[in-house]
C-alpha atoms as a PDB file:
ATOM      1  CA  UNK A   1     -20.447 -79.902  17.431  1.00  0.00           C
ATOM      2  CA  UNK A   2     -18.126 -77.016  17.428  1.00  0.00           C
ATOM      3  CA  UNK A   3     -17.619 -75.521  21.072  1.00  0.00           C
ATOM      4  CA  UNK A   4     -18.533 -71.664  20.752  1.00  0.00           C
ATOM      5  CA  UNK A   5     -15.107 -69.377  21.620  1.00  0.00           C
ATOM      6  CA  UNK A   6     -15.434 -68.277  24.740  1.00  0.00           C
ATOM      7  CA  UNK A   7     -15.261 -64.359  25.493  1.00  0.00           C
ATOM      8  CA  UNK A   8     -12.630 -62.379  25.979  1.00  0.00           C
ATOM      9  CA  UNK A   9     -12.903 -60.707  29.268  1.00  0.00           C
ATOM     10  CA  UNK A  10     -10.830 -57.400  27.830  1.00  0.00           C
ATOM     11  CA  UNK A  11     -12.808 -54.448  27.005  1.00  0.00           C
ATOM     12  CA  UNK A  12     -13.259 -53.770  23.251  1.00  0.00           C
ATOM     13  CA  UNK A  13     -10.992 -50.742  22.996  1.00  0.00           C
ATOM     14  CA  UNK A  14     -13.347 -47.652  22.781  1.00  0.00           C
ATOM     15  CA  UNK A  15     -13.034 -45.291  19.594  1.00  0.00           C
ATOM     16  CA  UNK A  16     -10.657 -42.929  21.380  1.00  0.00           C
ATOM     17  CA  UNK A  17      -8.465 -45.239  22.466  1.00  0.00           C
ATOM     18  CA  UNK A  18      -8.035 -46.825  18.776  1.00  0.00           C
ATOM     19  CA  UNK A  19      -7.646 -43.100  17.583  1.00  0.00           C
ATOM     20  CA  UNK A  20      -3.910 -42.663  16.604  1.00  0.00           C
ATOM     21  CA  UNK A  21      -1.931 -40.030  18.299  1.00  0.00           C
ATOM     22  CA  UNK A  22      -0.933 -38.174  14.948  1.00  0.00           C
ATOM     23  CA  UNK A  23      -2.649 -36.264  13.469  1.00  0.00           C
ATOM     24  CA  UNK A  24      -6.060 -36.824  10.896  1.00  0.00           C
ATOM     25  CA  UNK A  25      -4.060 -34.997   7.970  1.00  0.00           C
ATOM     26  CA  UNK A  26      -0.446 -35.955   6.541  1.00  0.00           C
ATOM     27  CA  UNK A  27       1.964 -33.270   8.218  1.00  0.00           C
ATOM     28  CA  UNK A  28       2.809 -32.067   4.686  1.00  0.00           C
ATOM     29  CA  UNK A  29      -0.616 -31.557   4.080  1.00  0.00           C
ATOM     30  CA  UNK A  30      -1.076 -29.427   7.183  1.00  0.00           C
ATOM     31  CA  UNK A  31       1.563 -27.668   6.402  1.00  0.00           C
ATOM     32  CA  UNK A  32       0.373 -26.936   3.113  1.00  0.00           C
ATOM     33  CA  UNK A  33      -3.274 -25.514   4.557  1.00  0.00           C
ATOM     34  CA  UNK A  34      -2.620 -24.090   7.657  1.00  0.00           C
ATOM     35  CA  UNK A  35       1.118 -22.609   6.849  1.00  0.00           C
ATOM     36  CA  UNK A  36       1.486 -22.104   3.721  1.00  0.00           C
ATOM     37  CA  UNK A  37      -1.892 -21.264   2.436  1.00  0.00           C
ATOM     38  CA  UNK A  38      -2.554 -19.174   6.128  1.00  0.00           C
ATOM     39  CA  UNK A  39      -5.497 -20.653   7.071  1.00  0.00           C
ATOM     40  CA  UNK A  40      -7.036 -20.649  10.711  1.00  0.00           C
ATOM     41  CA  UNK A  41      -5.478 -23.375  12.067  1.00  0.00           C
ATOM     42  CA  UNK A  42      -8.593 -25.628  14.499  1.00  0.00           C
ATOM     43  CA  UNK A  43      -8.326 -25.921  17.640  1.00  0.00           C
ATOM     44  CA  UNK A  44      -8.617 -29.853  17.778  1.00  0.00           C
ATOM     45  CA  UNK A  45      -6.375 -30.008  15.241  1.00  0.00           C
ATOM     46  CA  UNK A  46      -4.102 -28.045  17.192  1.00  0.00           C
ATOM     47  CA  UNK A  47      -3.811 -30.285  20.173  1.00  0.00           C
ATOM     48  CA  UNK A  48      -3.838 -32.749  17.661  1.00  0.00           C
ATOM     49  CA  UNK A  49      -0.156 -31.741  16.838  1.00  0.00           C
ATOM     50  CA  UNK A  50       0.107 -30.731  20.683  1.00  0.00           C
ATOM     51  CA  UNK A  51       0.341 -34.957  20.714  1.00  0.00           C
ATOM     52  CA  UNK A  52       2.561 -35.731  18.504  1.00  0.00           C
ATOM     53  CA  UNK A  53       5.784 -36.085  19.174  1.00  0.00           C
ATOM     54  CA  UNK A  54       7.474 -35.858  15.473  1.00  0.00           C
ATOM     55  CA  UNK A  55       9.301 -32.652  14.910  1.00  0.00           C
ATOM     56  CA  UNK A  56       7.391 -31.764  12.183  1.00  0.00           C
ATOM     57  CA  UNK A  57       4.667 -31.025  14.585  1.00  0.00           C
ATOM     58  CA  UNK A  58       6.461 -29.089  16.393  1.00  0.00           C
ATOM     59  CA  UNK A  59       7.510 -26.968  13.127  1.00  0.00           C
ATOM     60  CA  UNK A  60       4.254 -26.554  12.384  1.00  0.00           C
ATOM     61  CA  UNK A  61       3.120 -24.981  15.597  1.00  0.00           C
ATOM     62  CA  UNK A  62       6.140 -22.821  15.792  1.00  0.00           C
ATOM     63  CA  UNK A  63       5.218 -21.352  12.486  1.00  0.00           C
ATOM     64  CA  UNK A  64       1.515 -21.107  13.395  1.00  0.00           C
ATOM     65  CA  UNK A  65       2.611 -19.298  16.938  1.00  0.00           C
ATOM     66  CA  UNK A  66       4.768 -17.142  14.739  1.00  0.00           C
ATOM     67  CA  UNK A  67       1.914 -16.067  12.031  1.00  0.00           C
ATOM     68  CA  UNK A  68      -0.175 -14.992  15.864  1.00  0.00           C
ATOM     69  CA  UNK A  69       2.477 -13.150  17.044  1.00  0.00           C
ATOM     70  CA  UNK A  70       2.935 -10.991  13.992  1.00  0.00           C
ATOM     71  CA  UNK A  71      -0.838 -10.731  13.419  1.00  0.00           C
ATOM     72  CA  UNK A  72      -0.697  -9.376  16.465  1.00  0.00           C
ATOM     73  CA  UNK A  73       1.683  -7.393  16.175  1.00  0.00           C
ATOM     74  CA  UNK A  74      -0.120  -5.976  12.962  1.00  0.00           C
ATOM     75  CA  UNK A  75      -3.192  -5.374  14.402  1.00  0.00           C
ATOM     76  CA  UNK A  76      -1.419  -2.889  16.519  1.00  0.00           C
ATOM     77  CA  UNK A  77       0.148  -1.391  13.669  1.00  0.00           C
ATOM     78  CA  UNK A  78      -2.970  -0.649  12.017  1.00  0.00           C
ATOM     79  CA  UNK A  79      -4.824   0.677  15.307  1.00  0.00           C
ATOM     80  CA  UNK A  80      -1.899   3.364  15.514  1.00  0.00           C
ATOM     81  CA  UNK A  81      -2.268   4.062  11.723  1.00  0.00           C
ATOM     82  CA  UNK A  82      -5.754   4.900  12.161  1.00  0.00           C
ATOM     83  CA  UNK A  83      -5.160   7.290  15.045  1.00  0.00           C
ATOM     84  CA  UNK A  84      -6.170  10.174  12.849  1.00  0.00           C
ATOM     85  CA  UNK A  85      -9.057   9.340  11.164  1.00  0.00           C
ATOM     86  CA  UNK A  86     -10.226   7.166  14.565  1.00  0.00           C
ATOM     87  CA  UNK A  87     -10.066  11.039  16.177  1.00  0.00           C
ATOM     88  CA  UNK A  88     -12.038  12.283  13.464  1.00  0.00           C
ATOM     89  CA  UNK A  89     -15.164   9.311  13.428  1.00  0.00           C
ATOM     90  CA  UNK A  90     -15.007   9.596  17.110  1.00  0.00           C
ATOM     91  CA  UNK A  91     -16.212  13.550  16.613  1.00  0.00           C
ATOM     92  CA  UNK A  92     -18.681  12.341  14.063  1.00  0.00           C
ATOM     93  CA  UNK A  93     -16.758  12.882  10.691  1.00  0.00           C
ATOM     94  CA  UNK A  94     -17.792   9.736   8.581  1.00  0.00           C
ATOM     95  CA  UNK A  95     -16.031  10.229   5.379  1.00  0.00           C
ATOM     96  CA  UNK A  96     -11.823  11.099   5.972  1.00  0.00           C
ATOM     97  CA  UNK A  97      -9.672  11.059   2.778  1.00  0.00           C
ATOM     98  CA  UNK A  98      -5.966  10.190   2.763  1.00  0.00           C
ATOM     99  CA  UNK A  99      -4.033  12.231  -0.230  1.00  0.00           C
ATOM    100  CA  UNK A 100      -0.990  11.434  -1.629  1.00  0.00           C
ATOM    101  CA  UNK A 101       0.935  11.707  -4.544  1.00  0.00           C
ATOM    102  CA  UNK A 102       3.586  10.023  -6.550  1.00  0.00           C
ATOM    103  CA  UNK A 103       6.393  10.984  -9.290  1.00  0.00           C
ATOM    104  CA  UNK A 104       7.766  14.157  -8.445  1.00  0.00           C
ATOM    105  CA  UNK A 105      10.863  13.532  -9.021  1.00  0.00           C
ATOM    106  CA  UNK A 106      11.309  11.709 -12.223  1.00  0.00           C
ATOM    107  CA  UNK A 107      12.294  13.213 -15.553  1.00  0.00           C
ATOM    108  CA  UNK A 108       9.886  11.753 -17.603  1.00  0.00           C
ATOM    109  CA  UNK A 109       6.028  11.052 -17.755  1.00  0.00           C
ATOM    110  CA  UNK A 110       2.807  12.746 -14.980  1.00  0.00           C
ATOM    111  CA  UNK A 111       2.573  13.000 -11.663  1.00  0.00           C
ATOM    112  CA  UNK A 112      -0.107  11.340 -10.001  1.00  0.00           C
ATOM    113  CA  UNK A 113      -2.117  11.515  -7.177  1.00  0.00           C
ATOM    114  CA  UNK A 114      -4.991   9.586  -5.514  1.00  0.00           C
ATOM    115  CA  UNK A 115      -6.870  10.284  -2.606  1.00  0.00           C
ATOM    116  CA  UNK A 116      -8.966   7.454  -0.686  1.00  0.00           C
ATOM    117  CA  UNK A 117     -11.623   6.986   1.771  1.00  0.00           C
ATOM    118  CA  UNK A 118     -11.707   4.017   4.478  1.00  0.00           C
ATOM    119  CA  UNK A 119     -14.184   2.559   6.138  1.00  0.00           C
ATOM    120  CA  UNK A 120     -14.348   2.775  10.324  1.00  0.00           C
ATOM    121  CA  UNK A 121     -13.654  -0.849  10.005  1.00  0.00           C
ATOM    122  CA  UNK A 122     -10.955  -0.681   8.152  1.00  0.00           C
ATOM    123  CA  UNK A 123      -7.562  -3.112   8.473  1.00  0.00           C
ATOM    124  CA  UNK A 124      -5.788  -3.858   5.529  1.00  0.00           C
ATOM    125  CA  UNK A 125      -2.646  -6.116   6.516  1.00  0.00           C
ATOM    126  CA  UNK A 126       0.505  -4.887   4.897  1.00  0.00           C
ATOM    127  CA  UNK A 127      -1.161  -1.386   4.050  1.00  0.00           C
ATOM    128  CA  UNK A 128       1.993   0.945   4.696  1.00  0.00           C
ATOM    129  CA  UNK A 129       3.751   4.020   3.015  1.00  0.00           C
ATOM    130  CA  UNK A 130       4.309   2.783  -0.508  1.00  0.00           C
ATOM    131  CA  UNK A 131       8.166   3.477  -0.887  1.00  0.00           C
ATOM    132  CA  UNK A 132       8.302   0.456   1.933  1.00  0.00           C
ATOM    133  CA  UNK A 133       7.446  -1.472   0.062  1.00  0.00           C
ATOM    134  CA  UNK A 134       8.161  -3.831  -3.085  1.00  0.00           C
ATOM    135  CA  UNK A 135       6.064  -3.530  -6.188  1.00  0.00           C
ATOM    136  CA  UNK A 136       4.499  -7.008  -6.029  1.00  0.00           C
ATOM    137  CA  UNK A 137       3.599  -6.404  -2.513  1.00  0.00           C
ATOM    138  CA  UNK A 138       1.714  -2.706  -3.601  1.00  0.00           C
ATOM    139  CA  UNK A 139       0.136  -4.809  -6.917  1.00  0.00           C
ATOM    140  CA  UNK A 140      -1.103  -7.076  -4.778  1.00  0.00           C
ATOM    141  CA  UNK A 141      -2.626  -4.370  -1.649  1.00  0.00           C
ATOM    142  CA  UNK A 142      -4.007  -2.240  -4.588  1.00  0.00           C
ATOM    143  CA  UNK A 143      -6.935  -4.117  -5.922  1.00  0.00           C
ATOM    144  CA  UNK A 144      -7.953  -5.085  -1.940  1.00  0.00           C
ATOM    145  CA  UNK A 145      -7.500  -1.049  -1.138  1.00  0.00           C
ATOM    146  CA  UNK A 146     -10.194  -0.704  -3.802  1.00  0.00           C
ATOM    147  CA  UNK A 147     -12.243  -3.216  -3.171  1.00  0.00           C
ATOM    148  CA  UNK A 148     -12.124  -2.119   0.806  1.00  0.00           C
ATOM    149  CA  UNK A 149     -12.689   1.701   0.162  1.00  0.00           C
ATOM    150  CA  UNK A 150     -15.805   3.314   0.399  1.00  0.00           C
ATOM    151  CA  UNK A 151     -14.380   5.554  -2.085  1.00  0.00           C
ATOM    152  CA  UNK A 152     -10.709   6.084  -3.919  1.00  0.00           C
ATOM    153  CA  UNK A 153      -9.613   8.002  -6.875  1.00  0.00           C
ATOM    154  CA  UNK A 154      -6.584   8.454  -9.264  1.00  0.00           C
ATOM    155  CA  UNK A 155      -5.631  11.903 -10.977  1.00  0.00           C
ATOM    156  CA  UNK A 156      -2.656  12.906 -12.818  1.00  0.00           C
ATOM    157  CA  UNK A 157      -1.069  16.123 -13.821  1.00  0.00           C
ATOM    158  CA  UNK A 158      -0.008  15.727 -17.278  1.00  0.00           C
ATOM    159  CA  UNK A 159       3.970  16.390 -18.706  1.00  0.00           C
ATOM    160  CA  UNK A 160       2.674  19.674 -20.220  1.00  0.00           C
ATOM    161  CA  UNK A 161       1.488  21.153 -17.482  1.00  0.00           C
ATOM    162  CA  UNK A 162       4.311  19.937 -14.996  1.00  0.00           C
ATOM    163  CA  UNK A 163       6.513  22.041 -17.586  1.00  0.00           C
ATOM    164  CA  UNK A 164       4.103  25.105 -17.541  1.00  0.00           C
ATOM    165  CA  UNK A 165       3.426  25.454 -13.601  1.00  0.00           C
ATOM    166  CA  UNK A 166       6.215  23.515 -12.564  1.00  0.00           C
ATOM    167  CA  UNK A 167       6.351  20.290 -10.244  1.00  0.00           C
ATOM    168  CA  UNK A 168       5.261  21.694  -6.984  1.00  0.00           C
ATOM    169  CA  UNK A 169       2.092  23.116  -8.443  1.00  0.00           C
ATOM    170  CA  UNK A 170       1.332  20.122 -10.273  1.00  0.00           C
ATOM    171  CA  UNK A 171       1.635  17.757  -7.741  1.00  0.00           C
ATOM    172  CA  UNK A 172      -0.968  20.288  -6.029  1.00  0.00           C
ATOM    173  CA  UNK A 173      -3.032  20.080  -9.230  1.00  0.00           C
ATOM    174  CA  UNK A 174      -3.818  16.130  -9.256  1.00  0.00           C
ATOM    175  CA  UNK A 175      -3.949  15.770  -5.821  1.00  0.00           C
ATOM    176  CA  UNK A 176      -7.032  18.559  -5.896  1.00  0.00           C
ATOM    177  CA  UNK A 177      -8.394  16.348  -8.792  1.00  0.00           C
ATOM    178  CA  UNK A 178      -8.138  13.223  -7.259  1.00  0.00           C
ATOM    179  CA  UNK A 179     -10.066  15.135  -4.127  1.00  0.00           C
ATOM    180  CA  UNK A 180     -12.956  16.273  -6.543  1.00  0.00           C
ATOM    181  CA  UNK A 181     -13.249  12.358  -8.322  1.00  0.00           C
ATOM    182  CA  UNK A 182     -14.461  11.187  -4.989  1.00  0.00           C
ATOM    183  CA  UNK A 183     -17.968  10.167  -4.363  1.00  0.00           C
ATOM    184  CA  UNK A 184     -19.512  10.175  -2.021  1.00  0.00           C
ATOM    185  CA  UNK A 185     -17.172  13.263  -1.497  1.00  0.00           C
ATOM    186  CA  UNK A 186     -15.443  13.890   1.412  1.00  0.00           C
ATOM    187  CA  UNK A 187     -15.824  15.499   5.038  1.00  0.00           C
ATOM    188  CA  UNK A 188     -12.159  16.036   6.224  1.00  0.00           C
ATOM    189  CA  UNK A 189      -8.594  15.685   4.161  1.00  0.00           C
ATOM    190  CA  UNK A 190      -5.930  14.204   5.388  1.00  0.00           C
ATOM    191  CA  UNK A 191      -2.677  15.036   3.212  1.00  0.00           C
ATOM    192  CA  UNK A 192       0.757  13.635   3.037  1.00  0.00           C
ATOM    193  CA  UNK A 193       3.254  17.329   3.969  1.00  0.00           C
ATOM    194  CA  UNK A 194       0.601  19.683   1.974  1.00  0.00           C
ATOM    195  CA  UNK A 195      -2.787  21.562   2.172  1.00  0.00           C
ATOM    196  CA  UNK A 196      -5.124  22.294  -0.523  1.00  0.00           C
ATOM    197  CA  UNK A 197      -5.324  26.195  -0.280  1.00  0.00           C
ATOM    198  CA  UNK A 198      -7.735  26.177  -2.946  1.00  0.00           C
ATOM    199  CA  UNK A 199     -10.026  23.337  -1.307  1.00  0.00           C
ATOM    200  CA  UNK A 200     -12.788  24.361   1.198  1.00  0.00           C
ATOM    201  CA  UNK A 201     -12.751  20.806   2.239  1.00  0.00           C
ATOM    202  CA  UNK A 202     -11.531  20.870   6.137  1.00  0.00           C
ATOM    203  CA  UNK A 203      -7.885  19.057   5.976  1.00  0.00           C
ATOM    204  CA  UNK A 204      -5.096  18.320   8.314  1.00  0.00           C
ATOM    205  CA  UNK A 205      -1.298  18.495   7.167  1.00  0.00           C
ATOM    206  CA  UNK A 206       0.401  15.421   8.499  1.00  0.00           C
ATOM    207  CA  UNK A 207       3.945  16.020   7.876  1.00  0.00           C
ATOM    208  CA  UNK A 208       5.592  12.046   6.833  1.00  0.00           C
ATOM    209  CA  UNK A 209       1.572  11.100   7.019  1.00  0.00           C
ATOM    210  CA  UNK A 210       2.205   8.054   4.581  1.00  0.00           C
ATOM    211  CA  UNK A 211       3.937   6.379   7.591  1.00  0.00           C
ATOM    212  CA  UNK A 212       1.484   7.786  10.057  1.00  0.00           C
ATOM    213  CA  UNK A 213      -1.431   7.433   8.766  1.00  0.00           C
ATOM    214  CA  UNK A 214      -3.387   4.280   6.940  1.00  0.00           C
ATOM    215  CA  UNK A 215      -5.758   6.244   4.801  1.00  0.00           C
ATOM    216  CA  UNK A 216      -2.614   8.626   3.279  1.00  0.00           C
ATOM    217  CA  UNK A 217      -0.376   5.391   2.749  1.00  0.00           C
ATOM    218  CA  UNK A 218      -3.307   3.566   1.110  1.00  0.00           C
ATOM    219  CA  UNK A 219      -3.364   6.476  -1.182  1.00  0.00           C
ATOM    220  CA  UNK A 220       0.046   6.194  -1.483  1.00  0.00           C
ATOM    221  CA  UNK A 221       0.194   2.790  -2.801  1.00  0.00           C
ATOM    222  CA  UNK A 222      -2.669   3.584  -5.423  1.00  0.00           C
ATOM    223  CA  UNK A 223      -1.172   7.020  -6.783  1.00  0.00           C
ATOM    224  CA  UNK A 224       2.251   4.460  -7.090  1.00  0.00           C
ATOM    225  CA  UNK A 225       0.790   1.835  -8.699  1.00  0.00           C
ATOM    226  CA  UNK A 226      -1.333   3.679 -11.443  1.00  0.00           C
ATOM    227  CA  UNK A 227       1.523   6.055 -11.989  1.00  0.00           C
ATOM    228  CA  UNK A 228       4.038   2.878 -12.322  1.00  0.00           C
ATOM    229  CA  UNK A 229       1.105   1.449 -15.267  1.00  0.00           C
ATOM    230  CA  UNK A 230       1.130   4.797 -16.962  1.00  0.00           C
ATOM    231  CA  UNK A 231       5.229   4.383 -17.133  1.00  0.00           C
ATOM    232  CA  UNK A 232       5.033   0.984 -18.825  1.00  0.00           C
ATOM    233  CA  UNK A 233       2.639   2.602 -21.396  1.00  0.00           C
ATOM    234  CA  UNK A 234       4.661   5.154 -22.384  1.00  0.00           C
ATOM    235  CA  UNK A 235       8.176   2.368 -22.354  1.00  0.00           C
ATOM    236  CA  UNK A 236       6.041   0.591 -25.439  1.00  0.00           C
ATOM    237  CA  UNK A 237       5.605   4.136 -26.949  1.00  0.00           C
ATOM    238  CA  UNK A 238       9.040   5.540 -26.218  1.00  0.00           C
ATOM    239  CA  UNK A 239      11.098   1.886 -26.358  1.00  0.00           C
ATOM    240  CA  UNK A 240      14.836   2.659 -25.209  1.00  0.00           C
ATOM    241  CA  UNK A 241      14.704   4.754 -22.334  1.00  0.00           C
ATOM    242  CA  UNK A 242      14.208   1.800 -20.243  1.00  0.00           C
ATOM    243  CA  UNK A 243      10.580   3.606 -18.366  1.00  0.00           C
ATOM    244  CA  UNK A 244       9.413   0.400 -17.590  1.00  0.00           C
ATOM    245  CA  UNK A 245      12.134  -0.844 -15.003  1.00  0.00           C
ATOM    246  CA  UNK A 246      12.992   2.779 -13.562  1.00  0.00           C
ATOM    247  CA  UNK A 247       9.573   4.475 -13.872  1.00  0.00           C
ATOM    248  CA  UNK A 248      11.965   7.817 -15.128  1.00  0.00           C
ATOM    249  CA  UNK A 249      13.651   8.160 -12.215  1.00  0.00           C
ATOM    250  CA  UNK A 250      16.896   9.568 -12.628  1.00  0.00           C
ATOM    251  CA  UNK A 251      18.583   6.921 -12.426  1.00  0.00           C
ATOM    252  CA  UNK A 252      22.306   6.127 -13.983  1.00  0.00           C
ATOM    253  CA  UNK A 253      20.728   3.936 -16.723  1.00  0.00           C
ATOM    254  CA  UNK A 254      17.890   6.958 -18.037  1.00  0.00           C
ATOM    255  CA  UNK A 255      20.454   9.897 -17.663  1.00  0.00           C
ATOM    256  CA  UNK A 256      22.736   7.896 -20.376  1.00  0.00           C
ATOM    257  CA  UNK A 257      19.778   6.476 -22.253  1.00  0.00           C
ATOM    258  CA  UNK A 258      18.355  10.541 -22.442  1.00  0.00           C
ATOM    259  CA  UNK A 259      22.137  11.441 -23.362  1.00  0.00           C
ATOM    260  CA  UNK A 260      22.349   8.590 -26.115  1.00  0.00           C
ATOM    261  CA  UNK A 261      18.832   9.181 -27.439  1.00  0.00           C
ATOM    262  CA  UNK A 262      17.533  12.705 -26.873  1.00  0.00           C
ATOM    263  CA  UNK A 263      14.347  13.400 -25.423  1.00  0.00           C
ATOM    264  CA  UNK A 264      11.032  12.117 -25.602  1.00  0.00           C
ATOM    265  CA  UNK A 265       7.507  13.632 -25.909  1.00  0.00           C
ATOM    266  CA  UNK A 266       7.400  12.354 -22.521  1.00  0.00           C
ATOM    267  CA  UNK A 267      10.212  13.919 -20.283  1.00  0.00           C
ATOM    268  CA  UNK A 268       9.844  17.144 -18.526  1.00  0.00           C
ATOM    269  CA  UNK A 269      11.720  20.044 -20.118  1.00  0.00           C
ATOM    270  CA  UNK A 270      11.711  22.196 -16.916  1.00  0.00           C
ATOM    271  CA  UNK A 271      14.017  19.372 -15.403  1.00  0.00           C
ATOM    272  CA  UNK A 272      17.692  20.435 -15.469  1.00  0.00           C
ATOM    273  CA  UNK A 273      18.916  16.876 -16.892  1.00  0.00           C
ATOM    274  CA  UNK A 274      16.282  17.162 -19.596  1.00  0.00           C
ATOM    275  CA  UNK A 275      17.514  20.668 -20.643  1.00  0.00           C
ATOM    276  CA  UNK A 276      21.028  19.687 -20.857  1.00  0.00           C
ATOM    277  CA  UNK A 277      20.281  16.640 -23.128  1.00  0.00           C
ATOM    278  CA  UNK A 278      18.460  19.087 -25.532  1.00  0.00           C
ATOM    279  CA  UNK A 279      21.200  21.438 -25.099  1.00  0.00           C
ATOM    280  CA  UNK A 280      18.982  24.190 -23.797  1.00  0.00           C
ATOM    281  CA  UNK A 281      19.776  26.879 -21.200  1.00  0.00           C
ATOM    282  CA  UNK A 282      19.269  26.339 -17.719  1.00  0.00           C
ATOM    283  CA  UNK A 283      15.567  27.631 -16.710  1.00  0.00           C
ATOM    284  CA  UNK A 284      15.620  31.269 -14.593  1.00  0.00           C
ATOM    285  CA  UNK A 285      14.300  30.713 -11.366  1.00  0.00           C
ATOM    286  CA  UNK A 286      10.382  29.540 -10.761  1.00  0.00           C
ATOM    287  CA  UNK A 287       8.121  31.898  -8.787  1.00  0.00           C
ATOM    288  CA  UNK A 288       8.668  31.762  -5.000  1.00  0.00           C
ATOM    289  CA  UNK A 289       6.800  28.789  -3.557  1.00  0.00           C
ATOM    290  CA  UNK A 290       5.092  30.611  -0.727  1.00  0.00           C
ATOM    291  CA  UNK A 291       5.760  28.522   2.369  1.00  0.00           C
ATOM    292  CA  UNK A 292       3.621  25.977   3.966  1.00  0.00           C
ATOM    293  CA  UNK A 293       2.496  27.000   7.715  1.00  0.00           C
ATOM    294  CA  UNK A 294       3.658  25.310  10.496  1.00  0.00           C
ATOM    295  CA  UNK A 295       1.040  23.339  12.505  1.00  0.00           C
ATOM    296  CA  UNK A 296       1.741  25.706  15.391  1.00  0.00           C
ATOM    297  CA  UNK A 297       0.759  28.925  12.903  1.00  0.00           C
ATOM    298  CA  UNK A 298      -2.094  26.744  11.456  1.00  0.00           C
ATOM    299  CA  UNK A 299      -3.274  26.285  15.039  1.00  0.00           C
ATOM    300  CA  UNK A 300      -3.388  30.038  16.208  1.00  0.00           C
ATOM    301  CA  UNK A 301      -5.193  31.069  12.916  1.00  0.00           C
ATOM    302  CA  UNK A 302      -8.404  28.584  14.133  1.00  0.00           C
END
C-alpha cells in the first residue's frame, strides 16, 4: 500500500505573491495605449510600472509625467484665453462671439470671416491663433470647434466686391455676415483689431485678440480653414497658378505664375501686383479709412 506524501509544511504562496512584478500588459503594448494613443493611464497600472525595474518602464512613465505636465500647462493656457469672455458670463452675458477673418492679403480669391460662440465650459486643447499653427493641426481643431460651439459661422466677401469697396471694407463686410449667420445670435462681440460700426451688437476691440482670446482664435482657425477649401476650388478651376499650395499669397512662385499666365477671374484687380500683370495703371488712392478709436477714446465715450 502506497504511503500517502506527507505535507509540506511551506505555505502555498498566496495570489500576490505568485503575481509577477511586471506589468499585466507587454511594455510595447502599454506604450501603444497609454502613450501613443493618450489614454488615461490607471493608477494600478501605474505602480505597476512603479515595480518594474526595466527601462522601458521607466520610459513610459517619463512620457506619461510629461503628457501631465503639459496638460497642465494647457489647462492654464486656456483659463487665460478665456479671460474675456469668463468676464463677460461672470456679468451674466451667455452668448460671446469671437470674430475673425482671414485672406486679406492675398492676390487672388475672397476674404473670409467666421465668427463663433463657446460654451462656459469650453477647453479645446491646441485651440490658438491660426497663423500658429500648421494646417493639419487647424484641419484637425476645426471639425471639434464645430462640434464644441454652441454656435459658429463662415462668410466671405466675394473678389468683386473686394475690388469695388476695397480690402478693408470687405474684410468688414464678411465679418458682419458671419455675425448675422449666427443662431442663437449673439449678446456681446469680441473682434480680432476691429469694431462693427454698423452692428448694434455690444463688442469689445481686442487688439492681437486671436492670441488673447479662445473664442477669436477659434474663429480664426475656421475663417482659415474654409477660406484655404475655397482656394483649392478655385486651383482645379484656374490650374497653374499654384492656389492650392500658397492659398494666393504673394508669394515668389504666384507673382511669376500671374506674370507667365495673366490673370484669372479670380485675382483682385485693385491689388498693385495684379494691375501690373494686366498692364493697367496704378489705382488713385482709396477713400480715407477713418481711424479706429483707441480703447482709451472708446472708454470716455461710455
Amino acid at each position: 500500500m502506497r504511503r500517502p506524501r506527507p505535507l509540506s509544511s511551506s505555505p502555498s504562496p498566496s495570489p500576490s505573491s505568485r503575481r509577477s512584478s511586471s506589468p499585466r500588459l507587454p511594455l510595447g503594448e502599454i506604450r501603444r495605449r497609454y502613450v501613443e494613443g493618450d489614454r488615461p493611464l490607471p493608477a494600478d497600472l501605474e505602480a505597476e510600472l512603479r515595480a518594474d525595474g526595466r527601462a522601458g518602464a521607466r520610459v513610459i512613465l517619463a512620457a506619461v509625467e510629461r503628457r501631465r505636465r503639459d496638460n497642465r500647462s494647457e489647462g492654464q493656457r486656456l483659463r487665460t484665453m478665456l479671460k474675456f469672455e469668463s468676464l463677460l458670463w461672470k456679468g451674466g452675458v451667455v452668448f460671446v462671439a469671437g470674430v475673425d477673418e482671414a485672406g486679406m492679403s492675398p492676390l487672388a480669391g475672397p476674404v473670409a470671416a467666421a465668427a463663433v460662440i463657446l460654451p462656459q465650459d469650453a477647453r479645446i486643447a491646441g485651440v490658438d491663433d491660426s497663423k500658429k499653427l500648421d494646417a493639419a493641426e487647424r484641419e484637425r481643431l476645426a471639425p471639434l470647434i464645430r462640434a464644441r460651439a454652441v454656435s459658429s459661422a463662415v462668410a466671405f466677401a466675394e473678389v468683386e466686391e473686394i475690388d469695388t469697396i476695397n480690402i478693408y471694407w470687405a474684410g468688414l463686410l464678411a465679418m458682419r455676415r458671419a455675425v448675422a449667420a449666427l443662431s442663437p445670435p449673439p449678446e456681446h462681440l469680441l473682434i480680432d483689431g476691429r469694431r462693427l460700426r454698423e452692428v448694434s451688437v455690444p463688442q469689445q476691440r481686442i487688439v492681437g485678440g486671436d492670441v488673447r482670446s479662445l473664442s477669436i482664435a477659434a474663429a480664426s482657425i475656421l475663417a482659415k480653414t474654409a477660406r484655404d477649401a475655397r482656394m483649392c476650388e478655385l486651383d482645379r478651376l484656374y490650374p497653374g497658378y499654384g492656389f492650392a499650395a500658397h492659398k494666393g499669397y504673394p508669394v515668389k512662385s504666384h507673382v511669376a505664375a500671374l506674370k507667365r499666365l495673366g490673370a484669372c477671374a479670380v485675382h483682385r484687380r485693385s491689388f498693385a501686383p495684379v494691375r501690373e500683370a494686366l498692364g493697367l495703371p496704378p489705382l488713385p488712392p482709396w477713400p480715407v479709412v477713418p481711424p479706429e478709436p483707441s480703447p482709451r477714446q472708446l472708454a470716455l465715450k461710455l
